[in-house]
C-alpha atoms as a PDB file:
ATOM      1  CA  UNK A   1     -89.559  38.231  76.644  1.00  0.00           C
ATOM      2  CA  UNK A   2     -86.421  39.933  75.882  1.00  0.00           C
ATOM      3  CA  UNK A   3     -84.626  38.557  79.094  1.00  0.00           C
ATOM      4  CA  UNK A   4     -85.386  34.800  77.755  1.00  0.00           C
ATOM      5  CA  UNK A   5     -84.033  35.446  74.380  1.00  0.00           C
ATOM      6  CA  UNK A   6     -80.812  36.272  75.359  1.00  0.00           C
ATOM      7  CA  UNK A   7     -80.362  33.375  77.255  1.00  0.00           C
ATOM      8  CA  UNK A   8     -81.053  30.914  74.130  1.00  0.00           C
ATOM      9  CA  UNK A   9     -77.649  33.412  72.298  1.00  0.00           C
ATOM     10  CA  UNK A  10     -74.313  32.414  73.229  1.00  0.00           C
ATOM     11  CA  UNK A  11     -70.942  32.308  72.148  1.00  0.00           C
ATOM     12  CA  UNK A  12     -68.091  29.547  73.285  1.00  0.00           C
ATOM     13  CA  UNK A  13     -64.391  29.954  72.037  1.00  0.00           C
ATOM     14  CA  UNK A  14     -61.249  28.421  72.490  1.00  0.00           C
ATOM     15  CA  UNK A  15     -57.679  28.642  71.294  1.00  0.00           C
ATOM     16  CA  UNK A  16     -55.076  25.395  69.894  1.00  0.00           C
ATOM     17  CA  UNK A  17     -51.973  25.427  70.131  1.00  0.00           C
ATOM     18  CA  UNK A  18     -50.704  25.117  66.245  1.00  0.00           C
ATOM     19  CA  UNK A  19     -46.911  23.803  64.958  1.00  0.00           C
ATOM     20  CA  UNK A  20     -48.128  24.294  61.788  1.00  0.00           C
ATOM     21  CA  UNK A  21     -47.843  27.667  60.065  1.00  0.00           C
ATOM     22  CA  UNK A  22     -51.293  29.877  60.454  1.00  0.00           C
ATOM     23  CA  UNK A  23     -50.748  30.217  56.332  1.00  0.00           C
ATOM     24  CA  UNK A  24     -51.013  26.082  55.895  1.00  0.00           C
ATOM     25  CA  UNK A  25     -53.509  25.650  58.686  1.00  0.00           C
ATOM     26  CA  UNK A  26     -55.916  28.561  57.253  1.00  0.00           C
ATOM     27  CA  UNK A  27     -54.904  27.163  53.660  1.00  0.00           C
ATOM     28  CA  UNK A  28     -55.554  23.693  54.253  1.00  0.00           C
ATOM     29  CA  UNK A  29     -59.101  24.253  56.107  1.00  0.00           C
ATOM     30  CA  UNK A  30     -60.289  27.524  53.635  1.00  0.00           C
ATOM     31  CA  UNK A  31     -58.826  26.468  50.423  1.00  0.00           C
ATOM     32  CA  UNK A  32     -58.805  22.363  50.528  1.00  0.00           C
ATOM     33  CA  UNK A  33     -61.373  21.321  52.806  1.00  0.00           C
ATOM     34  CA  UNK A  34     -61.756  18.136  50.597  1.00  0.00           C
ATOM     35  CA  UNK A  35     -58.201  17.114  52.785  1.00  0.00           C
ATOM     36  CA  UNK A  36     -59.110  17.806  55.904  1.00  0.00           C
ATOM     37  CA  UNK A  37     -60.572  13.955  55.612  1.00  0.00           C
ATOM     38  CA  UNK A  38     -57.131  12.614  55.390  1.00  0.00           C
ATOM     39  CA  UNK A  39     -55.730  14.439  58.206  1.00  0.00           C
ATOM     40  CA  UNK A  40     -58.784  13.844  60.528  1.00  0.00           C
ATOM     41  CA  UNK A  41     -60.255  10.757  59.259  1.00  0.00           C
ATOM     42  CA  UNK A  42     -62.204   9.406  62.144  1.00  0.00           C
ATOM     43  CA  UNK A  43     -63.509  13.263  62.849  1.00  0.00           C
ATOM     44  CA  UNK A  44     -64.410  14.430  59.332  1.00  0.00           C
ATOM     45  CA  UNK A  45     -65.204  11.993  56.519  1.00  0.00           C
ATOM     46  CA  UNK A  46     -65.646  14.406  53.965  1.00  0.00           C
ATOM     47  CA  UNK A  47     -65.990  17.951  52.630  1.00  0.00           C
ATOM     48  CA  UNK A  48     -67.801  19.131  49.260  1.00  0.00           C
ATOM     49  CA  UNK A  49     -67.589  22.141  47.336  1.00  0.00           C
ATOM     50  CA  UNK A  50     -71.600  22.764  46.316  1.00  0.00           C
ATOM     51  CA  UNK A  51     -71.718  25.972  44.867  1.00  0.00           C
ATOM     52  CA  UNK A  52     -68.820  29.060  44.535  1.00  0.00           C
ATOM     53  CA  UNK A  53     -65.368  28.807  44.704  1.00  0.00           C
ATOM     54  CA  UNK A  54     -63.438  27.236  47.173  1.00  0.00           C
ATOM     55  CA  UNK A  55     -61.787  29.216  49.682  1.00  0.00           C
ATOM     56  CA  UNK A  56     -64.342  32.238  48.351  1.00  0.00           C
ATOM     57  CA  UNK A  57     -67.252  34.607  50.250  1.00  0.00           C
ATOM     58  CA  UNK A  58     -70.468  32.448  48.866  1.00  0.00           C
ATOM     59  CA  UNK A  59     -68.692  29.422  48.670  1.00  0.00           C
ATOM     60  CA  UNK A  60     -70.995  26.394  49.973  1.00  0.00           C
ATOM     61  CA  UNK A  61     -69.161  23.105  51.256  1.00  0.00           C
ATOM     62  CA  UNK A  62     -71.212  20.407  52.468  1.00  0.00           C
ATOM     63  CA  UNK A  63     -69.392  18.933  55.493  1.00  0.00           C
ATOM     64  CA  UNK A  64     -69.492  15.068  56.936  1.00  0.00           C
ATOM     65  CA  UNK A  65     -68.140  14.315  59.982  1.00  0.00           C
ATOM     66  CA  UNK A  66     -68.545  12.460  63.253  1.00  0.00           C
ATOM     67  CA  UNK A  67     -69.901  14.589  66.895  1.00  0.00           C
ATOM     68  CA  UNK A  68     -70.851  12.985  70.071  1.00  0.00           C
ATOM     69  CA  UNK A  69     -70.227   9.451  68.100  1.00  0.00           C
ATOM     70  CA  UNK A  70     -72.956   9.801  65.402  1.00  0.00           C
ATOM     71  CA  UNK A  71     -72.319  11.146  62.038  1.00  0.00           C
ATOM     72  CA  UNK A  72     -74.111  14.412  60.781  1.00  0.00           C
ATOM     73  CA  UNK A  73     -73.621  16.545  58.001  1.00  0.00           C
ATOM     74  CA  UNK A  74     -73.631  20.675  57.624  1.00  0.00           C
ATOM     75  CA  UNK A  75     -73.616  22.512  55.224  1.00  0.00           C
ATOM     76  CA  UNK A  76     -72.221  26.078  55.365  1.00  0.00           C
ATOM     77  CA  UNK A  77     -71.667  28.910  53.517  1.00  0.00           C
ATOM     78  CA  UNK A  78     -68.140  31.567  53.743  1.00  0.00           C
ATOM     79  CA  UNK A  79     -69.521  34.857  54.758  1.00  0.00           C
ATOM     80  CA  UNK A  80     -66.088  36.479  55.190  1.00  0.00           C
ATOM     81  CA  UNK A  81     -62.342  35.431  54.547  1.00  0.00           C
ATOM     82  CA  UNK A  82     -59.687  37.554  54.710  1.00  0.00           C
ATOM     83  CA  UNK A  83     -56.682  35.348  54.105  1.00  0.00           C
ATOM     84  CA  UNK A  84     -53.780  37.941  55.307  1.00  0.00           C
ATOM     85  CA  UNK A  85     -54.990  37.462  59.222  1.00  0.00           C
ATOM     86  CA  UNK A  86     -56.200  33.980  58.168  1.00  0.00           C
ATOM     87  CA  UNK A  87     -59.334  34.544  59.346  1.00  0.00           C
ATOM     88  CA  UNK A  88     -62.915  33.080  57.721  1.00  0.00           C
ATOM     89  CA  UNK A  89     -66.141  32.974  59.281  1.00  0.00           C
ATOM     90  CA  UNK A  90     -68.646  30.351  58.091  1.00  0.00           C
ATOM     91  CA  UNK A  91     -72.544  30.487  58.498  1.00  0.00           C
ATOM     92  CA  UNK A  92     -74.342  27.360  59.041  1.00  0.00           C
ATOM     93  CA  UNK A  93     -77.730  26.769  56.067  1.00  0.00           C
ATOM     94  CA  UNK A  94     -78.599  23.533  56.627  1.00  0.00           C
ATOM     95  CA  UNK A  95     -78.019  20.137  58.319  1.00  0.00           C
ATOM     96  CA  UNK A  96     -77.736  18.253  62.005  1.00  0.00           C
ATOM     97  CA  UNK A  97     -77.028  21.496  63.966  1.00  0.00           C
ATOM     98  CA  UNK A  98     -80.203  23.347  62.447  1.00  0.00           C
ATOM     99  CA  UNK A  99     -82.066  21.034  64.446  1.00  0.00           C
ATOM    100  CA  UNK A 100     -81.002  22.160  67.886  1.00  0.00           C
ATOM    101  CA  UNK A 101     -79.435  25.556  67.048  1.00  0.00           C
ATOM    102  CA  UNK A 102     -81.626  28.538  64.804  1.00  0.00           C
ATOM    103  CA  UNK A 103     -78.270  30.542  64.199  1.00  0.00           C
ATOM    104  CA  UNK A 104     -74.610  29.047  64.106  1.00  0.00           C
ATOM    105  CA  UNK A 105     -72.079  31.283  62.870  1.00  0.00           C
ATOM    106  CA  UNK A 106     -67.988  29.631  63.475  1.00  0.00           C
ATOM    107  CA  UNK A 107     -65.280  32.056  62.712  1.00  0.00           C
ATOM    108  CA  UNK A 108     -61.728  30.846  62.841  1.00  0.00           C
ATOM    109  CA  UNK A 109     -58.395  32.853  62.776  1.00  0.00           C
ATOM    110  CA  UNK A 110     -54.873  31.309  63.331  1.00  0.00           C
ATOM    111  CA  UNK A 111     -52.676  33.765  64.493  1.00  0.00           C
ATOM    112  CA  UNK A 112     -48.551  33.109  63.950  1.00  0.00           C
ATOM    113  CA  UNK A 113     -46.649  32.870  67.072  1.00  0.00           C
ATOM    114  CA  UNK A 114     -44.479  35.553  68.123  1.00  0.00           C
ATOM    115  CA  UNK A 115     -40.364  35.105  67.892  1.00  0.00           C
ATOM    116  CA  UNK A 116     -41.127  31.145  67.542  1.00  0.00           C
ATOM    117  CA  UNK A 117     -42.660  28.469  64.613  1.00  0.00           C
ATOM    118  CA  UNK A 118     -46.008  27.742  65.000  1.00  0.00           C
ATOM    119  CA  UNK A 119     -49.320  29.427  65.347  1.00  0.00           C
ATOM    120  CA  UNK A 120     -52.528  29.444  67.161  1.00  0.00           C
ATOM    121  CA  UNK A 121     -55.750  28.867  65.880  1.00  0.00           C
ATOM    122  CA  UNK A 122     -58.976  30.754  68.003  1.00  0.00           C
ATOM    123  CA  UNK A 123     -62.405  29.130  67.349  1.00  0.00           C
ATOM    124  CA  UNK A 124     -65.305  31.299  67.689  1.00  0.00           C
ATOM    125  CA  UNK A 125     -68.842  29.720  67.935  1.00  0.00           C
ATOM    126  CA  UNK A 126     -71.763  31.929  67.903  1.00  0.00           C
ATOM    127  CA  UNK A 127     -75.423  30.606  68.288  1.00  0.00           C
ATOM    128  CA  UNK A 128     -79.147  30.730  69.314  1.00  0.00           C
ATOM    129  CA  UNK A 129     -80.585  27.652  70.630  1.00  0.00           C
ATOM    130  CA  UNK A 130     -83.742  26.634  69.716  1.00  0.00           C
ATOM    131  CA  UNK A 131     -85.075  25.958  73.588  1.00  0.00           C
ATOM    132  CA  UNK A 132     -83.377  25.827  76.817  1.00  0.00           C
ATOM    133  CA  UNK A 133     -83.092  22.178  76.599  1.00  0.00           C
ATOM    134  CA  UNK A 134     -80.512  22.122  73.815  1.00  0.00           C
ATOM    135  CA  UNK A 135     -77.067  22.091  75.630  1.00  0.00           C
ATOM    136  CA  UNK A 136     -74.240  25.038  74.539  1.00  0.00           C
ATOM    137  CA  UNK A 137     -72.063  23.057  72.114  1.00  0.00           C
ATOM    138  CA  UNK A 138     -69.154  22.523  74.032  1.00  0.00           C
ATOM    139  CA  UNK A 139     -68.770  18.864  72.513  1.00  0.00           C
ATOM    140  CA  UNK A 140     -68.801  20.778  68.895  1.00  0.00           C
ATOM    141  CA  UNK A 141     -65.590  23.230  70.681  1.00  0.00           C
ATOM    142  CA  UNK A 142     -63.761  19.936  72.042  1.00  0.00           C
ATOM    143  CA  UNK A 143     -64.320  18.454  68.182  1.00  0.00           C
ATOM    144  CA  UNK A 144     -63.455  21.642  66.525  1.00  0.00           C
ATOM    145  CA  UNK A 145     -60.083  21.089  68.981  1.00  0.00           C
ATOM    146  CA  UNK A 146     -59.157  17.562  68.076  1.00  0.00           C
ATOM    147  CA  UNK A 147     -59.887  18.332  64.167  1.00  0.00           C
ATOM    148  CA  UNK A 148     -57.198  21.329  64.833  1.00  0.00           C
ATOM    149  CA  UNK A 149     -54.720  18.920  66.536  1.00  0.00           C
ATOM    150  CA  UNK A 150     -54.593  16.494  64.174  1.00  0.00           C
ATOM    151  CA  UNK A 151     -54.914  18.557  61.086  1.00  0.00           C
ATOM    152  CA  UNK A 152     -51.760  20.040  63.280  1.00  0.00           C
ATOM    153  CA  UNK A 153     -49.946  16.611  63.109  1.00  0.00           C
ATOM    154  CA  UNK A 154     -51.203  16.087  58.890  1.00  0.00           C
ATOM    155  CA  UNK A 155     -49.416  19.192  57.769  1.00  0.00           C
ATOM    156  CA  UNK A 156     -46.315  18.439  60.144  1.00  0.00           C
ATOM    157  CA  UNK A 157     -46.129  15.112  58.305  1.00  0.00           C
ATOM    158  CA  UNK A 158     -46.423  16.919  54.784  1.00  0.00           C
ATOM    159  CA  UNK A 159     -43.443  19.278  55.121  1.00  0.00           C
END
């Protein structure tokens, strides 16, 4: 039984390539979700502060946004931020990914580039699947990737 547990767990991660500063990037995501709608628009249409503090451990933000062409909504809770390595780690309580996934935990840390501007930002995805007929969530990495890219492009713009 063990064996076919294990095979329902996975992590997926993936790095961007960042202009931006990892300080802005982490900033703009951690501490004013409610903009990364206006850098993103067709990806995210919204992000709402439900209980805590923004950018805080406890912190709930209800998120809206577009995946695989339908929109869903998650909501998700900060379990850890630690904003000198930019670094926060998000655990998924409710909403479309519940329904295929038992366990979704997304950490993100952008890392400053060395001897040159910009920064890279590493997306971590970890996850049980309910069955072995839900797919990993690759399409959630490839949208976590464009949401980077053109936050990326929004914060250029801003400077």
């Amino acid at each position: 039984m063990a064996e076919e547990a294990s095979s329902l767990v996975g992590v997926l991660e993936t790095t961007v390539e960042l202009k931006s500063s990892a300080e802005k990037f982490h900033d703009m995501l951690v501490g004013r979700p409610h903009h990364v709608s206006n850098a993103t628009p067709s990806n995210v249409q919204g992000a709402e502060l439900q209980e805590g503090e923004m950018g805080q451990v406890g912190a709930i933000i209800s998120w809206n946004y577009v995946h695989d062409g339908e929109a869903k909504v998650v909501k998700e809770r900060i379990e850890a931020v630690d904003p000198e390595n930019n670094r926060v780690t998000y655990k998924v309580l409710e909403g479309d990914l519940l329904k295929e996934y038992t366990n979704f935990v997304i950490t993100l840390q952008v890392t400053p580039k060395e001897g040159e501007p910009g920064s890279v930002a590493h997306w971590h995805f970890e996850y049980e699947k309910i069955n072995e007929e839900v797919a990993h969530p690759e399409t959630l990495l490839q949208l976590a990737v464009e949401v980077s890219k053109e936050m990326d492009e929004h914060l250029l713009s801003e400077e």
